[in-house]
N, C-alpha and C. Protein backbone atom coordinates (compact mmCIF):
# COMPACT_ATOMS: atom_id res chain seq x y z
N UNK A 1 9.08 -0.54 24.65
CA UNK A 1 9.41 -0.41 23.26
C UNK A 1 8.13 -0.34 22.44
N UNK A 2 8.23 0.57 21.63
CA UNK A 2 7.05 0.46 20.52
C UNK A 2 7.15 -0.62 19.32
N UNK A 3 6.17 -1.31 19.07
CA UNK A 3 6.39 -2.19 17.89
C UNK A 3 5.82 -1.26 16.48
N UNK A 4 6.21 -0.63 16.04
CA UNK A 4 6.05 -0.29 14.40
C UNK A 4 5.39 -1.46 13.51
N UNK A 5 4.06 -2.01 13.60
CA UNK A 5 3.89 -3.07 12.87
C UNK A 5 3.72 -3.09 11.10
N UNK A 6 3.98 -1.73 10.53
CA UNK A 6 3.75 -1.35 9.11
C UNK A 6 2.66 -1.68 8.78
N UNK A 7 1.39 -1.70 9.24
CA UNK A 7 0.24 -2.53 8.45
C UNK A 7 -0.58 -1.49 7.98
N UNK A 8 -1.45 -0.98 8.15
CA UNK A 8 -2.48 0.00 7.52
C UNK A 8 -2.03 1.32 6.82
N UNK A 9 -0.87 1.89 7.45
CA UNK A 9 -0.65 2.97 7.07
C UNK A 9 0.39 2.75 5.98
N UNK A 10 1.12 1.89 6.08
CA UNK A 10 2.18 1.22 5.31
C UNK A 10 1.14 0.82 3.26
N UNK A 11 -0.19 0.35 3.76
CA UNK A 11 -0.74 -0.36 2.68
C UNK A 11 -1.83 0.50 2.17
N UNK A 12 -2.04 1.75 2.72
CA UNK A 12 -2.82 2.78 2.64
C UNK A 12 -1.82 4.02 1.90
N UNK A 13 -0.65 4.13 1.89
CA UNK A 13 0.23 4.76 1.11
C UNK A 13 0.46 4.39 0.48
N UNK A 14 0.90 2.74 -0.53
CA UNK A 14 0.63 2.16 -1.34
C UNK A 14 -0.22 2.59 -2.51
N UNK A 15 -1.69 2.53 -1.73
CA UNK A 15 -2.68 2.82 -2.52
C UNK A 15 -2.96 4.41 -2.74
N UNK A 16 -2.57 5.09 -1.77
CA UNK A 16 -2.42 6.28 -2.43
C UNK A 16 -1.65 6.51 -3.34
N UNK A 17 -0.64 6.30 -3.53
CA UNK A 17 0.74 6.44 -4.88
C UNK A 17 -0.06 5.77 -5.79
N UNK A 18 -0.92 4.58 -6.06
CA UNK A 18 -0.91 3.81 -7.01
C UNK A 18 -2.00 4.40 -8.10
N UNK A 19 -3.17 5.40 -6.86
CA UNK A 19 -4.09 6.19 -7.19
C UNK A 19 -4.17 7.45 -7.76
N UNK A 20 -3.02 7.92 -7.30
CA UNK A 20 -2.67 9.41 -7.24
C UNK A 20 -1.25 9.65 -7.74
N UNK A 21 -0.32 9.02 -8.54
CA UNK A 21 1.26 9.02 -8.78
C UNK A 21 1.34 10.25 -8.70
N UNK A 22 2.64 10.85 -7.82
CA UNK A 22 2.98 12.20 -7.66
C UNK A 22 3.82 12.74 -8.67
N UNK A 23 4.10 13.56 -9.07
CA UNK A 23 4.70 14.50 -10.01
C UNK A 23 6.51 14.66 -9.90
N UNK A 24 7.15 14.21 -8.94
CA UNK A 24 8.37 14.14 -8.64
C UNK A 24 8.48 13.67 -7.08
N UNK A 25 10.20 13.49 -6.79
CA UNK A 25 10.79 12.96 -5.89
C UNK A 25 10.11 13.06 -4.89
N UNK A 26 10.14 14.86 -4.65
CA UNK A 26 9.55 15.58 -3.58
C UNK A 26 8.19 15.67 -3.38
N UNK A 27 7.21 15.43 -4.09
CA UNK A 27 6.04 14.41 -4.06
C UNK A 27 5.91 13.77 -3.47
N UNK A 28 6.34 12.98 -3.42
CA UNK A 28 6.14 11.28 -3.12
C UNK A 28 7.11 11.47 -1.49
N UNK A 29 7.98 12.19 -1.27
CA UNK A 29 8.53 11.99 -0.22
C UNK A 29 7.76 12.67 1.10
N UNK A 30 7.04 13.86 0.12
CA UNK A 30 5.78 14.14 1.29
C UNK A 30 4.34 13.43 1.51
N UNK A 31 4.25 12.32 0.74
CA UNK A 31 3.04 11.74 0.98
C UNK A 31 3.78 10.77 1.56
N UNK A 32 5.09 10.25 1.85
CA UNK A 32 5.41 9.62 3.55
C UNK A 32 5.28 9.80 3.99
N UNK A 33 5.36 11.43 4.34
CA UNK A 33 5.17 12.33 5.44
C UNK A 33 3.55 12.30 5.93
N UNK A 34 3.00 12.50 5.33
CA UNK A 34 1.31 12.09 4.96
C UNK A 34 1.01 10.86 5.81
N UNK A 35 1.57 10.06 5.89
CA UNK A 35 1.11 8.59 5.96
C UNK A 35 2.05 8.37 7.43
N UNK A 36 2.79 9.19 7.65
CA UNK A 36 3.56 9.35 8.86
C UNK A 36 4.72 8.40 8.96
N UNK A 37 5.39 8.42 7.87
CA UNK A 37 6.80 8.47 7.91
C UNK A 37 7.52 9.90 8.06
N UNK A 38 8.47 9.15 9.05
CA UNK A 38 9.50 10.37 9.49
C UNK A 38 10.66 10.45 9.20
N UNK A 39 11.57 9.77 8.60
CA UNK A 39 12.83 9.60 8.22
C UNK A 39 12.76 10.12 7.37
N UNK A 40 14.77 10.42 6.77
CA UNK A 40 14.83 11.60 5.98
C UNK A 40 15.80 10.31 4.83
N UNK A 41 15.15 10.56 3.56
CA UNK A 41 16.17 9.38 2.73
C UNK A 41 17.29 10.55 1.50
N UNK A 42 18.35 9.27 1.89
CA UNK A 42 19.75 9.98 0.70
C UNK A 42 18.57 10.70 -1.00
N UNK A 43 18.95 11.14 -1.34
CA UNK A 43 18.44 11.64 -2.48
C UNK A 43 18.97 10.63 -3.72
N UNK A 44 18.93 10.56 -4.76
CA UNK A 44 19.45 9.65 -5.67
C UNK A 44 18.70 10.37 -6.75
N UNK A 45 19.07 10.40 -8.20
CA UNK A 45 18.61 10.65 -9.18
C UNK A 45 17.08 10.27 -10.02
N UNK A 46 17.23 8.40 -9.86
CA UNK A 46 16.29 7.70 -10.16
C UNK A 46 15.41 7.45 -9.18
N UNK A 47 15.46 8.34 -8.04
CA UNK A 47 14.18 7.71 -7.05
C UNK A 47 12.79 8.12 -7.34
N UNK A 48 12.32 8.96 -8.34
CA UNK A 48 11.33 8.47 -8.51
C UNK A 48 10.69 7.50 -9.69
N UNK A 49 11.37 7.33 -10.60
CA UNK A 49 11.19 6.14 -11.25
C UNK A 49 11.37 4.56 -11.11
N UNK A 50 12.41 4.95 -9.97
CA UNK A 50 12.47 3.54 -9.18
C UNK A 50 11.03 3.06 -8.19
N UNK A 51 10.47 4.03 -7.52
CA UNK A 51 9.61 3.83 -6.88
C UNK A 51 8.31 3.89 -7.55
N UNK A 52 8.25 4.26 -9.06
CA UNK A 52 7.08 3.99 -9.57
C UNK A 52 7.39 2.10 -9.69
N UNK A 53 8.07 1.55 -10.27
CA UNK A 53 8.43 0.33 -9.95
C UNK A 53 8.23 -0.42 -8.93
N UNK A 54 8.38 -0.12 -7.98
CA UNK A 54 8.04 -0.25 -7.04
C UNK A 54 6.63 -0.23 -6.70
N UNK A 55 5.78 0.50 -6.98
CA UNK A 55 4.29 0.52 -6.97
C UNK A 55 4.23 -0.28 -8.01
N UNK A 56 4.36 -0.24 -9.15
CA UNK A 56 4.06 -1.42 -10.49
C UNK A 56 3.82 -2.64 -9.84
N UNK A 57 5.22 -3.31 -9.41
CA UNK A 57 5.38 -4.21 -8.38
C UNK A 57 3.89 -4.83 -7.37
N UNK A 58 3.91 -3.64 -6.90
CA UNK A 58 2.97 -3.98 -5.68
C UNK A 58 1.25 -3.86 -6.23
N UNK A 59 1.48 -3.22 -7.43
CA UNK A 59 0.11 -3.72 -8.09
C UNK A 59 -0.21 -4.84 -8.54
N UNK A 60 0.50 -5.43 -8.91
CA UNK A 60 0.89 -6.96 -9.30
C UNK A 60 0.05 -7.87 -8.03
N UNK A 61 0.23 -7.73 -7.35
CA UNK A 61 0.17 -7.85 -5.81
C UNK A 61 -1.20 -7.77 -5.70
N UNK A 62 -1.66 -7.28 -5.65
CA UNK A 62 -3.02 -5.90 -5.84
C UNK A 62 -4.11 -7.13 -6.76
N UNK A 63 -3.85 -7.27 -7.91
CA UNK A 63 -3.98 -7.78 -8.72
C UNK A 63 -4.13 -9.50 -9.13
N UNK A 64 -3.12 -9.99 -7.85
CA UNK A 64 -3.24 -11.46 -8.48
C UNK A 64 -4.27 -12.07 -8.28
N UNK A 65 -4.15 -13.33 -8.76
CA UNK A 65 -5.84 -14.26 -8.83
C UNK A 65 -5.85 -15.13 -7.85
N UNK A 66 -6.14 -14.72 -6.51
CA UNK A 66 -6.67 -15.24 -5.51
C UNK A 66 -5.09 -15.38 -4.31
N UNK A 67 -5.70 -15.72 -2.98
CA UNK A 67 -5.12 -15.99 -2.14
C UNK A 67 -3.42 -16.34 -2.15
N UNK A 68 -2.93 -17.37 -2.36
CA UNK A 68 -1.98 -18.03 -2.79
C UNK A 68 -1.09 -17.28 -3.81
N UNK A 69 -1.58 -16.55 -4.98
CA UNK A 69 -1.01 -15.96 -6.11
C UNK A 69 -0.53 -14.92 -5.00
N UNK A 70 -1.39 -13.84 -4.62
CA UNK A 70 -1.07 -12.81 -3.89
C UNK A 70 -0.25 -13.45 -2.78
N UNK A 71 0.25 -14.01 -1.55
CA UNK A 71 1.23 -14.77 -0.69
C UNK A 71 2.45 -14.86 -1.60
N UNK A 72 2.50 -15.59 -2.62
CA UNK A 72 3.73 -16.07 -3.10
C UNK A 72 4.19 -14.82 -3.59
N UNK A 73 3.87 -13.61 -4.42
CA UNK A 73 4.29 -12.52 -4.91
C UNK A 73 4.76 -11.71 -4.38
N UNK A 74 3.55 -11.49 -2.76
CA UNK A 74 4.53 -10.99 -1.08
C UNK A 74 5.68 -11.33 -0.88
N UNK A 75 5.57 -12.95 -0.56
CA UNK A 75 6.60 -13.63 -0.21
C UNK A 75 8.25 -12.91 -1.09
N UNK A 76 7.89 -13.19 -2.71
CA UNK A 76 8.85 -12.21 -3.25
C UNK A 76 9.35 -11.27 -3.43
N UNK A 77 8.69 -10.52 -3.04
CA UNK A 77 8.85 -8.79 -2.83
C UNK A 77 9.64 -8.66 -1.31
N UNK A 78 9.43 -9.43 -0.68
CA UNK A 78 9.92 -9.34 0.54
C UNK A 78 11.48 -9.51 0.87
N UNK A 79 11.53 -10.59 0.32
CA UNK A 79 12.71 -11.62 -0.14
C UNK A 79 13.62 -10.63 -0.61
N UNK A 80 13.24 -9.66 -1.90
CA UNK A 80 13.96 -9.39 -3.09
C UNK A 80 14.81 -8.24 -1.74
N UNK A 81 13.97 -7.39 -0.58
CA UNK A 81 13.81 -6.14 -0.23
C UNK A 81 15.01 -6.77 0.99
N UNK A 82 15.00 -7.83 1.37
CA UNK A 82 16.28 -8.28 2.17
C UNK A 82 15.88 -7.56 3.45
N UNK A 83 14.70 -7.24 3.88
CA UNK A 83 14.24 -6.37 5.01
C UNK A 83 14.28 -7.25 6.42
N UNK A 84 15.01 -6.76 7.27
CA UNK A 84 15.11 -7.75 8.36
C UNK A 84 14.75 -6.93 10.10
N UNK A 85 14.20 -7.13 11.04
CA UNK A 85 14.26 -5.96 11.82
C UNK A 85 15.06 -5.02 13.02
N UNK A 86 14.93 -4.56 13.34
CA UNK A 86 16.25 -3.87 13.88
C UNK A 86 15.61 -2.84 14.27
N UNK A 87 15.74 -2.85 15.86
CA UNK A 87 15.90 -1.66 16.67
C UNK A 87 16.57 0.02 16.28
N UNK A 88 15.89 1.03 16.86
CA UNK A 88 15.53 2.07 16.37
C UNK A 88 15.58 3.11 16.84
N UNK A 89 16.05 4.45 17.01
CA UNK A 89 15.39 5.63 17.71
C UNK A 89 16.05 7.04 17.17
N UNK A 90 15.24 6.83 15.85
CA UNK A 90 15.72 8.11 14.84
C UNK A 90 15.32 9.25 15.34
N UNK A 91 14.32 9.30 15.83
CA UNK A 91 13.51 10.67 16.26
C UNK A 91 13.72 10.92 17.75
N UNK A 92 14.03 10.12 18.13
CA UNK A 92 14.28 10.56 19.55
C UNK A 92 12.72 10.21 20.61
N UNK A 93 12.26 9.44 19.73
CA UNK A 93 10.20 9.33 20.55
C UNK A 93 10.71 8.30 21.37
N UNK A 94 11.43 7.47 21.35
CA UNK A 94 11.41 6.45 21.99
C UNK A 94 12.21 5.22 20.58
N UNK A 95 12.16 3.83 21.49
CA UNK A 95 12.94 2.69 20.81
C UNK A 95 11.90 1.98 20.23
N UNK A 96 12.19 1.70 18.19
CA UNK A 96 10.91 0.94 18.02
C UNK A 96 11.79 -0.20 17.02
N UNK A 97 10.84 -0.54 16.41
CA UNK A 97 11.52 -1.72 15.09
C UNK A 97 10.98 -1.26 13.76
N UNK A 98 12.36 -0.93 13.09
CA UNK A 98 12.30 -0.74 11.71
C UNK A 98 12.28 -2.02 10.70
N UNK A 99 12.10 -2.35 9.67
CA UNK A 99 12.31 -3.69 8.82
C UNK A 99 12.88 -3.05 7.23
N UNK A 100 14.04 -2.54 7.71
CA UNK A 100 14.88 -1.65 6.71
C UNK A 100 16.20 -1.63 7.33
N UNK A 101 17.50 -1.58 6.40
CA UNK A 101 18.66 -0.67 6.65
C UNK A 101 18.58 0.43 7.33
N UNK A 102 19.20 1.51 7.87
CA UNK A 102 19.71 2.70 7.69
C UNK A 102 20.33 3.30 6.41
N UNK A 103 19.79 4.84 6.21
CA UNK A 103 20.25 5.51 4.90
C UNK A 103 20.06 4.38 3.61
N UNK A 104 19.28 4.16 3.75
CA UNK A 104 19.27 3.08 2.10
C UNK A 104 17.74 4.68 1.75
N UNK A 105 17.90 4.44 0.34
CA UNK A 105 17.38 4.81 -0.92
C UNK A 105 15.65 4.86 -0.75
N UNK A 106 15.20 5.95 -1.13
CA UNK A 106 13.77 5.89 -1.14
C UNK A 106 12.76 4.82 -1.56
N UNK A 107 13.34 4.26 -2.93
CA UNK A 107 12.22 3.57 -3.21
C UNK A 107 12.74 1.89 -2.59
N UNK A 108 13.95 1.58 -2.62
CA UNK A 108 14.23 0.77 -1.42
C UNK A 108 13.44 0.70 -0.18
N UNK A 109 13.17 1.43 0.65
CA UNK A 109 12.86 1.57 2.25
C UNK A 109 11.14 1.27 1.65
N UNK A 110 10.58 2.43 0.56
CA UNK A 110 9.34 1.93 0.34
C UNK A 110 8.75 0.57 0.36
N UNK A 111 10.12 -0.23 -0.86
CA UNK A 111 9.74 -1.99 -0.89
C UNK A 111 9.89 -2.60 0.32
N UNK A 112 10.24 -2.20 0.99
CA UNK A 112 10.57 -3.25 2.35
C UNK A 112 9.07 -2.88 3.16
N UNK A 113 8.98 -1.55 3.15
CA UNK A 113 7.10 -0.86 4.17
C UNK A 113 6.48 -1.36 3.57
N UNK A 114 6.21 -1.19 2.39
CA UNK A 114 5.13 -1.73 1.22
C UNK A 114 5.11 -2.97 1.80
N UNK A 115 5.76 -3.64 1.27
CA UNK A 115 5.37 -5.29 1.29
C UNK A 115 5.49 -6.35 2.39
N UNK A 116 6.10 -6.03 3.52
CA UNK A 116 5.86 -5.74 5.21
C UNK A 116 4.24 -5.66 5.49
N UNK A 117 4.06 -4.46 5.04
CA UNK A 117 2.84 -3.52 5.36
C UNK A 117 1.39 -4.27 5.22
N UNK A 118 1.24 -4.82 3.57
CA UNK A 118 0.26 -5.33 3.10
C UNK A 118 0.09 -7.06 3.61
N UNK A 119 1.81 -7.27 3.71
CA UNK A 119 1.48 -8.94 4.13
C UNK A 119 0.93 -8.64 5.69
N UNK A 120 1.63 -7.59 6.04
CA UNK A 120 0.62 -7.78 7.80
C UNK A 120 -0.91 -7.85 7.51
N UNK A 121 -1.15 -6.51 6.72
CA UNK A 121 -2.72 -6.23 6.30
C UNK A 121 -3.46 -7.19 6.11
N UNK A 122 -2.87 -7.96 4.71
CA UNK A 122 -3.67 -8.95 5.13
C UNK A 122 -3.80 -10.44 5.78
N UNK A 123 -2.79 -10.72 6.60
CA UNK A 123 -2.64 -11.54 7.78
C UNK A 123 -3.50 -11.56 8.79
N UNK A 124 -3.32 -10.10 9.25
CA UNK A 124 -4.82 -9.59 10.26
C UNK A 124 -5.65 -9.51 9.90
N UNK A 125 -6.19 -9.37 8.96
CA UNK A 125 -7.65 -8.46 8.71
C UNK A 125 -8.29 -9.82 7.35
N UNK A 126 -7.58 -10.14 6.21
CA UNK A 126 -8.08 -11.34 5.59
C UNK A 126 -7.28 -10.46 4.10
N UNK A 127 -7.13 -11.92 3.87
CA UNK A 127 -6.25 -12.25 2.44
C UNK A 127 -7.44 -10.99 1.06
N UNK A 128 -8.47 -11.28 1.32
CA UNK A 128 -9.25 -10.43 0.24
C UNK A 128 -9.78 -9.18 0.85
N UNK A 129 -8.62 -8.48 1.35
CA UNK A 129 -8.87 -6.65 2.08
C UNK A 129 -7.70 -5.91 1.46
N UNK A 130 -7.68 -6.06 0.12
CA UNK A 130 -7.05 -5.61 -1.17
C UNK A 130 -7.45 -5.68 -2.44
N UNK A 131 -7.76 -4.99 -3.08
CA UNK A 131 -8.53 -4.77 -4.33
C UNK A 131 -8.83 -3.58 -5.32
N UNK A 132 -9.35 -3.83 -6.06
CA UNK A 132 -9.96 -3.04 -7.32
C UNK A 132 -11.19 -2.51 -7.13
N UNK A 133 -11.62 -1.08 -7.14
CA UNK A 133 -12.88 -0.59 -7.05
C UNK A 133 -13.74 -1.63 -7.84
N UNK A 134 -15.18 -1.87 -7.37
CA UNK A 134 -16.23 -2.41 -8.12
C UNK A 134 -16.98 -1.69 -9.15
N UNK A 135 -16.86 -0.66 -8.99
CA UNK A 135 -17.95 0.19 -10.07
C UNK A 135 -17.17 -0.10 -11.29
N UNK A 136 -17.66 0.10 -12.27
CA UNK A 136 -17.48 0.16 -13.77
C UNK A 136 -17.41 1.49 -14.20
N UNK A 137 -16.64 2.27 -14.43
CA UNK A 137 -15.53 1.49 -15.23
C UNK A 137 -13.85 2.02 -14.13
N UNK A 138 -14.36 2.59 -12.70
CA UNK A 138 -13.26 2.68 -11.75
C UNK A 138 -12.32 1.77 -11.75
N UNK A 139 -11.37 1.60 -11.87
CA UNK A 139 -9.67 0.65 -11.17
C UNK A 139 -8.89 1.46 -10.08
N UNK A 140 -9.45 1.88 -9.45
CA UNK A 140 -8.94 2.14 -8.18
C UNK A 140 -8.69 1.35 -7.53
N UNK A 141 -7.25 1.58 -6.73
CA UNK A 141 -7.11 0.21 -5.75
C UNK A 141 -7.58 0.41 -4.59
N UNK A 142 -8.22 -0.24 -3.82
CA UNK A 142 -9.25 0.17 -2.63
C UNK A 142 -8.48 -1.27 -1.52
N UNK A 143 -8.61 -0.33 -0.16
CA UNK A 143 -7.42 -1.13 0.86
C UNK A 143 -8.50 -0.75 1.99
N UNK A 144 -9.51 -2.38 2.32
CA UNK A 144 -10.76 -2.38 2.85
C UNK A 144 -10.02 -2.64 5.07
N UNK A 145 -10.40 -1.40 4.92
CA UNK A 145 -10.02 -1.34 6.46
C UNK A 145 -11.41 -0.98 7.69
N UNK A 146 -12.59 -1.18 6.34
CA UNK A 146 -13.41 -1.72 7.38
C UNK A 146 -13.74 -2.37 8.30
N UNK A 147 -14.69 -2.15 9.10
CA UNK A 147 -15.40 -2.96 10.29
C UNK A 147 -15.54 -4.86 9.63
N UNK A 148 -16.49 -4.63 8.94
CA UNK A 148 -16.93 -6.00 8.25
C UNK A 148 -16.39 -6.36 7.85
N UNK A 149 -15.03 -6.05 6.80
CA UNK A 149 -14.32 -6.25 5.86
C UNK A 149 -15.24 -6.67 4.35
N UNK A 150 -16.24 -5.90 4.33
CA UNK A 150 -17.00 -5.95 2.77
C UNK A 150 -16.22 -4.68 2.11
N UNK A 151 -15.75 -3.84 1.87
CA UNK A 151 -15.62 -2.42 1.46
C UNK A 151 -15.49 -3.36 -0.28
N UNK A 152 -15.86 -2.79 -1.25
CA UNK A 152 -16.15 -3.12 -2.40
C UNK A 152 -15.74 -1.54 -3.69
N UNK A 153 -16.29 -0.85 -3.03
CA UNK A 153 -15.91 0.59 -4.24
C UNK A 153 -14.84 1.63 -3.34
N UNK A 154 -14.40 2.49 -4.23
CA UNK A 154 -13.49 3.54 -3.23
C UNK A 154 -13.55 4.56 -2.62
N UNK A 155 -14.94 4.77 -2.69
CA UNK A 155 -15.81 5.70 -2.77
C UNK A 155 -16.86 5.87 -2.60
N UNK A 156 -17.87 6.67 -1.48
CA UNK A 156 -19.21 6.73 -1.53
C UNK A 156 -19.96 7.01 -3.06
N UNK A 157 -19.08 8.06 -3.63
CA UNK A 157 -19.79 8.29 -5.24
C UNK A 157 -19.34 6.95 -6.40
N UNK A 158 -18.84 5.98 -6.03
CA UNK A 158 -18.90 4.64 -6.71
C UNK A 158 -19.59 3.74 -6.49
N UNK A 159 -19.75 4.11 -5.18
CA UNK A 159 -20.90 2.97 -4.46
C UNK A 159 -22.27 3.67 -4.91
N UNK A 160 -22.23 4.31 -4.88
CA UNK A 160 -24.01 5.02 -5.21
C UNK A 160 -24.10 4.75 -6.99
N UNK A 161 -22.81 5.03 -8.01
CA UNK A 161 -23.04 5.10 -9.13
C UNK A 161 -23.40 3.41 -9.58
N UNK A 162 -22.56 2.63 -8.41
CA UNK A 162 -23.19 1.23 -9.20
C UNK A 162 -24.51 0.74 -8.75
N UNK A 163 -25.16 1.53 -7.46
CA UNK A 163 -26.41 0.81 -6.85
C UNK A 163 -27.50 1.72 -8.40
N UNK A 164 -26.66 2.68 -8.91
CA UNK A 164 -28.01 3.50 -9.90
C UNK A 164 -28.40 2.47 -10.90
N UNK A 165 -26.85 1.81 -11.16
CA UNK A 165 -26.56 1.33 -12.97
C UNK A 165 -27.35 -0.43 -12.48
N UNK A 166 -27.40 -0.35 -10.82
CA UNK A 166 -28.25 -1.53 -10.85
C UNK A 166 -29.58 -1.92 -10.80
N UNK A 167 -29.97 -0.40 -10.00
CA UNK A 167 -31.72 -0.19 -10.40
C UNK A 167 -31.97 -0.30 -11.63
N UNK A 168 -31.31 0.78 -12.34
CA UNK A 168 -31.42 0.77 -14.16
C UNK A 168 -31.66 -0.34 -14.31
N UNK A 169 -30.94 -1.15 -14.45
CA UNK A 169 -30.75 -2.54 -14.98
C UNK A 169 -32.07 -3.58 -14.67
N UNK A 170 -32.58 -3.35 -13.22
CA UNK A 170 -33.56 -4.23 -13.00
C UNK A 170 -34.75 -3.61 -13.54
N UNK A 171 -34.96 -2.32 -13.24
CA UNK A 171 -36.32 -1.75 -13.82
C UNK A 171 -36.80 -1.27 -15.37
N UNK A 172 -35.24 -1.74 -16.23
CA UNK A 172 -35.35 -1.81 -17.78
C UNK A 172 -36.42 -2.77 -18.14
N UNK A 173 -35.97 -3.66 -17.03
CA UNK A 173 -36.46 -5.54 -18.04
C UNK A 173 -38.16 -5.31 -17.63
């Protein structure tokens, strides 16, 4: 059996939506595809405003003030998503574990990956491998899946723009 553990790719689509909000339904249903989701979800009217919510949500997340804040907000998102796991074999690859219904709603299935995804993320890897670009004046959410686990900007051209604004700074005085 394959274990589906939702962690990187699950919290790396996250941050792409949160970075990049797509333009409609069909948007957003191909940057699952992107991130390598394969299931096909019911259509619904409000799914993409539901699932901006859904990212809102998980910025929150993104966002809280330290360790504990971020856990308890997981913890709720999780809760709310009623996600439990259950054997699998939509595609025919083989038998894995989903932590979703069947046929439930796009931005539904999202909250349950999403917040699955990131509590694995950072379980394995450490509670502060979620964040906000460092450069000034970037808010990018940056999902540090580095080696070291330092990753700090989102970007090689953020990382270079704050090492400039820090030479500046020392060789003013």
């Amino acid at each position: 059996m394959h274990l589906n553990p939702y962690g990187e790719y699950a919290v790396l689509l996250a941050a792409s939506l949160a970075n990049d909000w797509p333009e409609g339904r069909a948007a957003i249903v191909e940057r699952t595809r992107e991130f390598g989701m394969t299931m096909t979800f019911p259509a619904h009217p409000a799914d993409h405003s539901r699932t901006r919510t859904v990212i809102d949500g998980w910025l929150e997340v993104v966002d809280a003030p330290g360790p504990a804040g971020r856990a308890s907000l997981l913890n709720t998102r999780m809760a709310a998503a009623t996600a439990y796991p259950r054997l699998t074999d939509h595609d025919g690859e083989g038998w894995h574990l989903h932590y979703r219904d069947n046929n439930q709603a796009l931005p539904s299935v999202l909250e349950a990956v999403i917040s699955v995804g990131t509590a694995l993320h950072l379980v394995t890897r450490g509670m502060h491998r979620l964040g906000r670009c460092a450069a000034d004046p970037c808010n990018l959410v940056i999902v540090d899946v580095s080696r070291n686990g330092r990753q700090r900007y989102c970007s090689v051209r953020c990382a270079n723009r704050a090492a400039v604004r820090r030479h500046r700074s020392r060789t003013q005085n």
